[in-house]
C-alpha atoms as a PDB file:
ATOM      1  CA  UNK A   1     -36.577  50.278  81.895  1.00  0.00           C
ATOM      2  CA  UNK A   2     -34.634  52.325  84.546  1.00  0.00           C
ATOM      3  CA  UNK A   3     -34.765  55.197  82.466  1.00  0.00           C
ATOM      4  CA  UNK A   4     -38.198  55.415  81.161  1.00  0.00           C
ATOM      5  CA  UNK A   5     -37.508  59.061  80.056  1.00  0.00           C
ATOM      6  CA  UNK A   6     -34.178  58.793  78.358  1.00  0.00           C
ATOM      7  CA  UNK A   7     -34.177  60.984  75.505  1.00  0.00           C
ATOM      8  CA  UNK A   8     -30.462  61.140  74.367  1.00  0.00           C
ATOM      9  CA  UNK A   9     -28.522  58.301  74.003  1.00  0.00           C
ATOM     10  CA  UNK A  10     -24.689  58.771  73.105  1.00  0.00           C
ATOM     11  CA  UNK A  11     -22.664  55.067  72.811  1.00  0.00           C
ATOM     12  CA  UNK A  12     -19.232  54.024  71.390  1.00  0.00           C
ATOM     13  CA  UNK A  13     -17.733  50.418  70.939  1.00  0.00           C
ATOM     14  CA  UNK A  14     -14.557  49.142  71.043  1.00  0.00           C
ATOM     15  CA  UNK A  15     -12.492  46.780  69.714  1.00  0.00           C
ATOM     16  CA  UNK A  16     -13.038  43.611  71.876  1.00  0.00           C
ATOM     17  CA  UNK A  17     -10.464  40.712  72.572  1.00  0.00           C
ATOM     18  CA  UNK A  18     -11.362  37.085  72.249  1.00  0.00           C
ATOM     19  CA  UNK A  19     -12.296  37.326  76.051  1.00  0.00           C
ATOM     20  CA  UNK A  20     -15.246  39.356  76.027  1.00  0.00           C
ATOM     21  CA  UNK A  21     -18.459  37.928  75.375  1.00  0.00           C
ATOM     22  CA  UNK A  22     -20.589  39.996  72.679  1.00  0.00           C
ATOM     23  CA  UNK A  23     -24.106  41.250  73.529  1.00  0.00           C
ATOM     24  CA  UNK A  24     -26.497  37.796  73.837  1.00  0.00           C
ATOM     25  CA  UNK A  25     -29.147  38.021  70.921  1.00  0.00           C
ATOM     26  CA  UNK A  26     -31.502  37.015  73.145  1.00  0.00           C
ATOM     27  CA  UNK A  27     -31.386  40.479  74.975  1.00  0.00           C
ATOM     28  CA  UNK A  28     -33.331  41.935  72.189  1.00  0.00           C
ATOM     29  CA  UNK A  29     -35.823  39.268  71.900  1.00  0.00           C
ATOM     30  CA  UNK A  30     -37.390  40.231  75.508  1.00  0.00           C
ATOM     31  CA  UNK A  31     -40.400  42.433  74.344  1.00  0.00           C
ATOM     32  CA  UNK A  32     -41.811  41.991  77.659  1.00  0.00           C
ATOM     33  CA  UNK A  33     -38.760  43.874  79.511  1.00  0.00           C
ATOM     34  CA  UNK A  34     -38.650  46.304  76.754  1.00  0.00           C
ATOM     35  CA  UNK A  35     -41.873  47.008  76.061  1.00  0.00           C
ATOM     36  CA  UNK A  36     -42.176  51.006  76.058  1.00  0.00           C
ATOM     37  CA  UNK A  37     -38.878  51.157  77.195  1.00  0.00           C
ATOM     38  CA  UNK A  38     -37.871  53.707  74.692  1.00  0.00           C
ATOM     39  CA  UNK A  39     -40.872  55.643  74.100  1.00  0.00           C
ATOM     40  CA  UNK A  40     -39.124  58.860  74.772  1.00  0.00           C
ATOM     41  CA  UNK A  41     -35.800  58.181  72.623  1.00  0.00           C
ATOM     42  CA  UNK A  42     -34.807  60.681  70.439  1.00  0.00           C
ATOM     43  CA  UNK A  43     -31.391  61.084  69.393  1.00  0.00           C
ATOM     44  CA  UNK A  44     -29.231  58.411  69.194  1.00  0.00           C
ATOM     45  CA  UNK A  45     -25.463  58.929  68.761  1.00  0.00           C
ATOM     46  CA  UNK A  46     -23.230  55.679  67.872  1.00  0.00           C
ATOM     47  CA  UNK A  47     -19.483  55.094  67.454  1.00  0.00           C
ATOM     48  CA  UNK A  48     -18.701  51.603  65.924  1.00  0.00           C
ATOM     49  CA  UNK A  49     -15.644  50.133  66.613  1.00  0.00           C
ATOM     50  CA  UNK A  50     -13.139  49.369  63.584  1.00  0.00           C
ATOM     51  CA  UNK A  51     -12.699  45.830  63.262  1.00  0.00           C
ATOM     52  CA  UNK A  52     -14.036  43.204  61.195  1.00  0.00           C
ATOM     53  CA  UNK A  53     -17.005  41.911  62.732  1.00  0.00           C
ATOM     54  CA  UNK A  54     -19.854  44.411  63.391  1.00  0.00           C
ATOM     55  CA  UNK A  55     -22.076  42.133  63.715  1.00  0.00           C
ATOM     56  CA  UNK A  56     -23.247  42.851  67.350  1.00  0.00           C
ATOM     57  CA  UNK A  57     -23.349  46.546  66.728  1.00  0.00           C
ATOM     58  CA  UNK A  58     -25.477  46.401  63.937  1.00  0.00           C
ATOM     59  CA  UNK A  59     -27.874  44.202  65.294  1.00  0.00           C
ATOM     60  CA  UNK A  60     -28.238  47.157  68.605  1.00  0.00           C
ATOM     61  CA  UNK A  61     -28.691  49.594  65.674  1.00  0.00           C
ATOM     62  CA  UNK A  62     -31.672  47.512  64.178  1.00  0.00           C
ATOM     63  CA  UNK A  63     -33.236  47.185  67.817  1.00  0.00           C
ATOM     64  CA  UNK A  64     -33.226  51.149  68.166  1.00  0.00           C
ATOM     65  CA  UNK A  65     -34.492  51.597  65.264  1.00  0.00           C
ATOM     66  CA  UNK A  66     -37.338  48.984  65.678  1.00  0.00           C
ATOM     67  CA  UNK A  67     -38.487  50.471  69.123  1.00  0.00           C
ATOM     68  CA  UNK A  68     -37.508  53.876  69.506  1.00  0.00           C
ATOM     69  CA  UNK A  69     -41.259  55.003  68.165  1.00  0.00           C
ATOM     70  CA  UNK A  70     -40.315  59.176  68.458  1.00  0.00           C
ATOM     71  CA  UNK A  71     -36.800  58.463  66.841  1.00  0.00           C
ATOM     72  CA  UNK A  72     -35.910  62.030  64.998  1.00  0.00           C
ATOM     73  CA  UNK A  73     -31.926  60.975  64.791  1.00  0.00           C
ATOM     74  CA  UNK A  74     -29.508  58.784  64.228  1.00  0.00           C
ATOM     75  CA  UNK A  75     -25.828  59.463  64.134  1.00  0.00           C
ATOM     76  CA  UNK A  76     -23.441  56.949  63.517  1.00  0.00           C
ATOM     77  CA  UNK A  77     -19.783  57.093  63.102  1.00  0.00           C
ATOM     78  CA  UNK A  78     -16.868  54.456  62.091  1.00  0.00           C
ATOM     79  CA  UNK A  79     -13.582  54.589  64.061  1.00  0.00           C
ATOM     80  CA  UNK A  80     -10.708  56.675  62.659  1.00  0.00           C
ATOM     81  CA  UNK A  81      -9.151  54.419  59.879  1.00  0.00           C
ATOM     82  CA  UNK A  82     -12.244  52.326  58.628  1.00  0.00           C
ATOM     83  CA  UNK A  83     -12.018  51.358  55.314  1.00  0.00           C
ATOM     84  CA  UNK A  84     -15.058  53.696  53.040  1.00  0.00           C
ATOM     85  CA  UNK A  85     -15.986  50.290  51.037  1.00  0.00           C
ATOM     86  CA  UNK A  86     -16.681  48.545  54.552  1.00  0.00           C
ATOM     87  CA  UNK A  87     -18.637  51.743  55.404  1.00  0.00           C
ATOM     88  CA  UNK A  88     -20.423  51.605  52.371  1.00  0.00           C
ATOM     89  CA  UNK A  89     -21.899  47.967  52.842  1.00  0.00           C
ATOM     90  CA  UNK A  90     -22.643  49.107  56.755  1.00  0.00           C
ATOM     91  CA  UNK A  91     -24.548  52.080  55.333  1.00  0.00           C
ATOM     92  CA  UNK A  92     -26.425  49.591  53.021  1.00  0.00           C
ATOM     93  CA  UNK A  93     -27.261  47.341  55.430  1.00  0.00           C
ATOM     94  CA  UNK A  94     -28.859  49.930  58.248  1.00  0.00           C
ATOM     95  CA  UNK A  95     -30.912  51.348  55.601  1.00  0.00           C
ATOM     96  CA  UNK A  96     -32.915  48.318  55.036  1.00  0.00           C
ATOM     97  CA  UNK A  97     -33.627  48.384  58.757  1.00  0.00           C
ATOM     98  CA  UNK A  98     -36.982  48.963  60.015  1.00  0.00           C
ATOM     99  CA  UNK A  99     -38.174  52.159  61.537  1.00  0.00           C
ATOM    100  CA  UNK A 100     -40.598  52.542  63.971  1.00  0.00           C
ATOM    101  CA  UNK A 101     -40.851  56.121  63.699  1.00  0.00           C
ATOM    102  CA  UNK A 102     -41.654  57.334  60.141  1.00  0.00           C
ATOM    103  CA  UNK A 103     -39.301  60.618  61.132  1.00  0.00           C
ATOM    104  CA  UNK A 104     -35.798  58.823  61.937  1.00  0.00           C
ATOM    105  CA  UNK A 105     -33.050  59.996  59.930  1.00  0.00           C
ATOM    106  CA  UNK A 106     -30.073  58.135  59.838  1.00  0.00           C
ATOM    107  CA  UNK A 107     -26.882  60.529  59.281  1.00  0.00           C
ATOM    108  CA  UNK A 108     -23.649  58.214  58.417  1.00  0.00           C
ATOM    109  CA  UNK A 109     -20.249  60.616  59.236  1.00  0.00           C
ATOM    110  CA  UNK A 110     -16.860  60.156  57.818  1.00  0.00           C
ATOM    111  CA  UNK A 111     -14.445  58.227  60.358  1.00  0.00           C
ATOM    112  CA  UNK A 112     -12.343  61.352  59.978  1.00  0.00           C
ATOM    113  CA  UNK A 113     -14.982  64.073  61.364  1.00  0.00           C
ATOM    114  CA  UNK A 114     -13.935  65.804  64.354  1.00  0.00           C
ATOM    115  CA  UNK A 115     -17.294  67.466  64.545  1.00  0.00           C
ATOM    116  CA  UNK A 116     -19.907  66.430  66.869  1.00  0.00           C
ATOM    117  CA  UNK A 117     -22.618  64.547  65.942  1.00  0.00           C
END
């Protein structure tokens, strides 16, 4: 909301101890708030941390994708050592996401890429 005209977003994760509370579901569940929030996004580029549960990462990924309307792309990348298998099944499961915009493209890079995204 504080950055109505955000165009380029560029996140990482990392790999959280036990005393860090993940993201609250409930953050992405208040349309009001959101509402035309990111109207203008349109480039996203994600790091995901390498560790077992992705859980919270994925579910930001399916929010972007569900209300960034002018989407064009998405970049994501697994940390330096992910397993390909595990990559595989994340790749699986963001394809089945829905899209707001009909133009997103979702790029998945190799954990060993030193190129930018």
């Amino acid at each position: 909301m504080s950055s109505p005209n955000l165009q380029k977003l560029e996140i990482g994760s990392f790999a959280a101890d036990d005393n860090i509370d993940p993201l609250a579901p409930e953050l992405f569940k208040v349309e009001d708030l959101l509402d035309n929030a990111l109207k203008r996004l349109r480039v996203v580029k994600m790091k995901i941390s390498h560790k077992e549960e992705v859980k919270p990462e994925l579910e930001f990924i399916k929010f972007l994708l569900a209300e960034s309307v002018v989407l064009e792309k998405m970049f994501i990348q697994p940390a330096e050592g992910a397993d390909a298998g595990e990559g595989f099944k994340i790749l699986k499961e963001i394809t089945r996401f829905k899209r707001s915009s009909s133009e997103a493209e979702i790029l998945f890079l190799d954990p060993e890429d030193a190129t930018e995204c």
